[in-house]
C-alpha atoms as a PDB file:
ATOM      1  CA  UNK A   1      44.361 -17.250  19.164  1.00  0.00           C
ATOM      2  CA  UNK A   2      41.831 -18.708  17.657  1.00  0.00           C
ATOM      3  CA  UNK A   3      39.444 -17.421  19.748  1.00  0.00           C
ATOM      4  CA  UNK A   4      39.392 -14.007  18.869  1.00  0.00           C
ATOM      5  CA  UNK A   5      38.209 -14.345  14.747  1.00  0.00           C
ATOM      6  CA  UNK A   6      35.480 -16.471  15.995  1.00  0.00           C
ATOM      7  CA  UNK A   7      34.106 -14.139  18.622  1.00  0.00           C
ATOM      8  CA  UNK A   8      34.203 -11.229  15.451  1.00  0.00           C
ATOM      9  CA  UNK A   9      32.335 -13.439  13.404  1.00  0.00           C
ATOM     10  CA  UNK A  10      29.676 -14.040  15.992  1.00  0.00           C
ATOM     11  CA  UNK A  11      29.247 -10.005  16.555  1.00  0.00           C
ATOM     12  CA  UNK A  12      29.425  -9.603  12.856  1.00  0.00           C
ATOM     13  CA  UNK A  13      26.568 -12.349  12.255  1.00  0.00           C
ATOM     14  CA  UNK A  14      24.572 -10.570  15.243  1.00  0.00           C
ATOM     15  CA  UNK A  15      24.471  -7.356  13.884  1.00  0.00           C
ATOM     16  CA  UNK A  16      23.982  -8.550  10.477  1.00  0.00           C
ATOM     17  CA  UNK A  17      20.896 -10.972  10.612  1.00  0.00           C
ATOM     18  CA  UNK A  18      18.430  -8.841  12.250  1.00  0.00           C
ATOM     19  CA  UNK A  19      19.318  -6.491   9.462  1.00  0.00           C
ATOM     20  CA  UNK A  20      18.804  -8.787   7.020  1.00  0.00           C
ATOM     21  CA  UNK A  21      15.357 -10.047   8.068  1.00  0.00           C
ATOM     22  CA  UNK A  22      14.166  -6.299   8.512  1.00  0.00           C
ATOM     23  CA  UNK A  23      14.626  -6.152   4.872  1.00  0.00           C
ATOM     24  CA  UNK A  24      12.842  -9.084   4.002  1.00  0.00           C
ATOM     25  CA  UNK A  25       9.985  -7.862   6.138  1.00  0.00           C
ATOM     26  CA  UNK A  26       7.058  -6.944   4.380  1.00  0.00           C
ATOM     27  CA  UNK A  27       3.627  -5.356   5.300  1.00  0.00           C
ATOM     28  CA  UNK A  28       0.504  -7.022   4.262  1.00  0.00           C
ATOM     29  CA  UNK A  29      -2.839  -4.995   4.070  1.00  0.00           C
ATOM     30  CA  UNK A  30      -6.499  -6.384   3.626  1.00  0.00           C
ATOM     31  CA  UNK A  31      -8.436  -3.807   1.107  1.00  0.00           C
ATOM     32  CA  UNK A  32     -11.947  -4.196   1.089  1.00  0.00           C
ATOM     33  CA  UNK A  33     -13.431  -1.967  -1.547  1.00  0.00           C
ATOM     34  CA  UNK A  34     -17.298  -1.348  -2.207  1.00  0.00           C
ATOM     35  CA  UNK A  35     -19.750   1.603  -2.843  1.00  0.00           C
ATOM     36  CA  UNK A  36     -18.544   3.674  -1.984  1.00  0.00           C
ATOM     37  CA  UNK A  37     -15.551   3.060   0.510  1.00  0.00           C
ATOM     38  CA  UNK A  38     -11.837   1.828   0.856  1.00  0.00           C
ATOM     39  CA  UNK A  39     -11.356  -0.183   4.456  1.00  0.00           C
ATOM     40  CA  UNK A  40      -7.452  -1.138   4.734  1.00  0.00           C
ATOM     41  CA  UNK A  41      -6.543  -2.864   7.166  1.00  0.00           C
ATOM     42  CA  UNK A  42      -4.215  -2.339   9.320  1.00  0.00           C
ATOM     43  CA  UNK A  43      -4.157   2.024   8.153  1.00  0.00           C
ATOM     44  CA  UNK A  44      -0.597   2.371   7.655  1.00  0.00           C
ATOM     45  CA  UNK A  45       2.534  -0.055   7.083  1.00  0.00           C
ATOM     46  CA  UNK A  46       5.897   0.074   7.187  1.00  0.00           C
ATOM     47  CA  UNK A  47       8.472   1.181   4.832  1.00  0.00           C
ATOM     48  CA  UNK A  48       9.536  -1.402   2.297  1.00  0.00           C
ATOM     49  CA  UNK A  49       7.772  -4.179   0.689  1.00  0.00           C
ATOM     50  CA  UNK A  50       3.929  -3.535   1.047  1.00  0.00           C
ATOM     51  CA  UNK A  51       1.437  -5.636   0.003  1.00  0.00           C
ATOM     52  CA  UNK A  52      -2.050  -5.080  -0.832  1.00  0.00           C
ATOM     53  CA  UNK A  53      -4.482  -8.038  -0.778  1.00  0.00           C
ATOM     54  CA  UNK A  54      -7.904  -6.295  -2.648  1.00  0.00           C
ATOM     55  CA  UNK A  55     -11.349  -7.491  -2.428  1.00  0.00           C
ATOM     56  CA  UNK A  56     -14.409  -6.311  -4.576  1.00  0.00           C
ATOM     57  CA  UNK A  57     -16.968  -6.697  -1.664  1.00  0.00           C
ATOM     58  CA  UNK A  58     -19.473  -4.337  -3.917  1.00  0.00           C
ATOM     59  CA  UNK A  59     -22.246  -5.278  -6.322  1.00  0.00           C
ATOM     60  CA  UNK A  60     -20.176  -2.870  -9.283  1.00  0.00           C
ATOM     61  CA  UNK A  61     -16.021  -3.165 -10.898  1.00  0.00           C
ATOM     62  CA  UNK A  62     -14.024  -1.067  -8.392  1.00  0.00           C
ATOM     63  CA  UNK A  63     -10.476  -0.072  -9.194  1.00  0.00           C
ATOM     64  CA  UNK A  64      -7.856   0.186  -6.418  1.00  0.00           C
ATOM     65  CA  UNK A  65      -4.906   3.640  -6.709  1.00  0.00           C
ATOM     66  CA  UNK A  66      -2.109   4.076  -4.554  1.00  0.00           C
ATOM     67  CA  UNK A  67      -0.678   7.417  -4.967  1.00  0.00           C
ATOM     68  CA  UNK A  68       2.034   9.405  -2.810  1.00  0.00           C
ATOM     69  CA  UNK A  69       1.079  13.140  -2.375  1.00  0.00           C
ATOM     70  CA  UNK A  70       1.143  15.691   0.434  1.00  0.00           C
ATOM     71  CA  UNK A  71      -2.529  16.948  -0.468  1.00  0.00           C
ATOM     72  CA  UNK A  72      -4.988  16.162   1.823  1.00  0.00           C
ATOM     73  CA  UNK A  73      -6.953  13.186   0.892  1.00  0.00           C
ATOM     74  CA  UNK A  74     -10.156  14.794  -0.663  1.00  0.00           C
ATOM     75  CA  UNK A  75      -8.548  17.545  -2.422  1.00  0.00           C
ATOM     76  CA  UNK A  76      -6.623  15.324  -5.392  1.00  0.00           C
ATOM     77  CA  UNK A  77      -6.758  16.380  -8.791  1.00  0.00           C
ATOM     78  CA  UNK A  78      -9.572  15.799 -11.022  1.00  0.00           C
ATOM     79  CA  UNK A  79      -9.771  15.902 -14.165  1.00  0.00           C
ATOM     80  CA  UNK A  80     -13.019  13.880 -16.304  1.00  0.00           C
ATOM     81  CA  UNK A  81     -14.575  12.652 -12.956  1.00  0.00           C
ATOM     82  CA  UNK A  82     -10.949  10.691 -12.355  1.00  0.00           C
ATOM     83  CA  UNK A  83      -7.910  11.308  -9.915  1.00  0.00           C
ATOM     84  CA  UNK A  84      -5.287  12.929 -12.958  1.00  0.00           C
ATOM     85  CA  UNK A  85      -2.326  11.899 -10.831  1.00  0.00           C
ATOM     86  CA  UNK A  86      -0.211   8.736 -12.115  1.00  0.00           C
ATOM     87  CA  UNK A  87      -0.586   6.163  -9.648  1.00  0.00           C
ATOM     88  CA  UNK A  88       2.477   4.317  -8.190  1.00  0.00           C
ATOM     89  CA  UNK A  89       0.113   1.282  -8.643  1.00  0.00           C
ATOM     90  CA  UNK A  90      -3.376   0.001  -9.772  1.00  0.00           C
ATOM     91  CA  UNK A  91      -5.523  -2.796 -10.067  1.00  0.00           C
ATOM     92  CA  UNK A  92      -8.132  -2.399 -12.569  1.00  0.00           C
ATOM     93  CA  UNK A  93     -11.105  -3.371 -13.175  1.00  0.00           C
ATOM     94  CA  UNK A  94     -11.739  -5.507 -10.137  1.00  0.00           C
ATOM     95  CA  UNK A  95     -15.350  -7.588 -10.545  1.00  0.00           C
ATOM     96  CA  UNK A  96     -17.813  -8.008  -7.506  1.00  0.00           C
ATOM     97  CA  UNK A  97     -16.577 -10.754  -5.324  1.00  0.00           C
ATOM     98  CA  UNK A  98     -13.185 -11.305  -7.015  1.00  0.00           C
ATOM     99  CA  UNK A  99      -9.229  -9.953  -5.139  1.00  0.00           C
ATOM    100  CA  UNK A 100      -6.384  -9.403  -6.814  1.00  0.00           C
ATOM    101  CA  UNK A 101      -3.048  -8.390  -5.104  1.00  0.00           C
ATOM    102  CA  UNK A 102      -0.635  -5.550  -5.726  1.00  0.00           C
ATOM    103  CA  UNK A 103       2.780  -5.592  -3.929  1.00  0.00           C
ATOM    104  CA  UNK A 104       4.670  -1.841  -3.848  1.00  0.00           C
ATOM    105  CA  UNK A 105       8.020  -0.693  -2.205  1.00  0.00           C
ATOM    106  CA  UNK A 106       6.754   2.139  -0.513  1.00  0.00           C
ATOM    107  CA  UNK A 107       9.185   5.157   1.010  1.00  0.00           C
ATOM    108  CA  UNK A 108       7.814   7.009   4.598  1.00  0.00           C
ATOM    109  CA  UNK A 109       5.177   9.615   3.507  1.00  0.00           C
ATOM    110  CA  UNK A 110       1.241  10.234   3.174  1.00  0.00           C
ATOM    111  CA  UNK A 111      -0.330   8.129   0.284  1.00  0.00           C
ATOM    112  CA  UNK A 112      -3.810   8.386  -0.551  1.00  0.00           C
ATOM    113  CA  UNK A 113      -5.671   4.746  -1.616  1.00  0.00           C
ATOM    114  CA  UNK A 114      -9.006   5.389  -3.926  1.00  0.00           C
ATOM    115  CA  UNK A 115     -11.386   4.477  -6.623  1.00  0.00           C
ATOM    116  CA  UNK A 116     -10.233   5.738  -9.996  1.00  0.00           C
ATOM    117  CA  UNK A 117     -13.557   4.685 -12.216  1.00  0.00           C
ATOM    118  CA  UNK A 118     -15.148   7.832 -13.084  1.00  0.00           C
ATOM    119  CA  UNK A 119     -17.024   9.245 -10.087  1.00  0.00           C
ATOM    120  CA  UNK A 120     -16.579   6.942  -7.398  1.00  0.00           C
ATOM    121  CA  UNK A 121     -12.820   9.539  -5.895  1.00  0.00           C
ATOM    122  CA  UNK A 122     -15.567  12.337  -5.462  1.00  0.00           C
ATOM    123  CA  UNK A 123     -18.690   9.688  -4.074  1.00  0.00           C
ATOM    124  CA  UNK A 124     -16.157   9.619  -0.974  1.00  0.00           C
ATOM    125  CA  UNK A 125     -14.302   6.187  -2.280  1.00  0.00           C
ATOM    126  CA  UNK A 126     -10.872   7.268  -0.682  1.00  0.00           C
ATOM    127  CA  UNK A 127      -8.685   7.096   2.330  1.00  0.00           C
ATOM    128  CA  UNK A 128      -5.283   8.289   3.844  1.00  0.00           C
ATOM    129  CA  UNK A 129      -2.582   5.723   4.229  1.00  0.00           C
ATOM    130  CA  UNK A 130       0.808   6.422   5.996  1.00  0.00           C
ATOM    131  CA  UNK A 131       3.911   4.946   5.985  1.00  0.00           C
ATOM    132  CA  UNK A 132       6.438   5.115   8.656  1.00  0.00           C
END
């Protein structure tokens, strides 16, 4: 009899721990940002916990945006030579040579990563990011 409870707790604990693990999963992506470009690496992530590990690899202070928008990537908002949309997260100012990191919980959609110090969004410092 006792069988039975013990092979339900083995199907419960199968179905539950790869469950569990998936939601401690997180996505880490290498930024390099200089003048005037944003290289992520890999392009896109997965849902849930995403990481962003920056690097100034530039000779001038960089900033790093996330933002979650359904415009294409050059066509944001300006407003004073800056993106006007609130960011879901920033790092700011970054130095030459120095990293900082900025961890998000990011939902599927199109995000756009970019420069916000006046100038450098229209220069071309900007790229699509997708999360599935």
């Amino acid at each position: 009899m006792r069988k039975a409870p013990l092979a339900a707790a083995l199907v419960v604990a199968a179905i539950a721990l790869p469950t569990a693990l998936a939601a401690g999963a997180k996505t880490t992506v290498s930024v390099k940002l200089s003048e005037f470009k944003v290289v992520p690496s890999p392009k896109s992530a997965t849902a849930g916990a995403v990481v962003f590990d920056v690097r100034n690899t530039g000779a001038i202070d960089h900033e790093f945006d996330v933002v979650r928008t359904s415009l294409p990537v050059g066509k944001l908002p300006v407003k004073g030579a800056k993106v006007s949309l609130k960011p879901l997260g920033r790092i700011s100012p970054l130095k030459p040579g120095t990293s900082k990191t900025l961890r998000l919980t990011l939902k599927p959609g199109r995000y756009v990563l970019y420069c916000n110090v006046a100038g450098h969004y229209q220069a071309g410092q900007r790229i699509a990011f997708t999360v599935r």
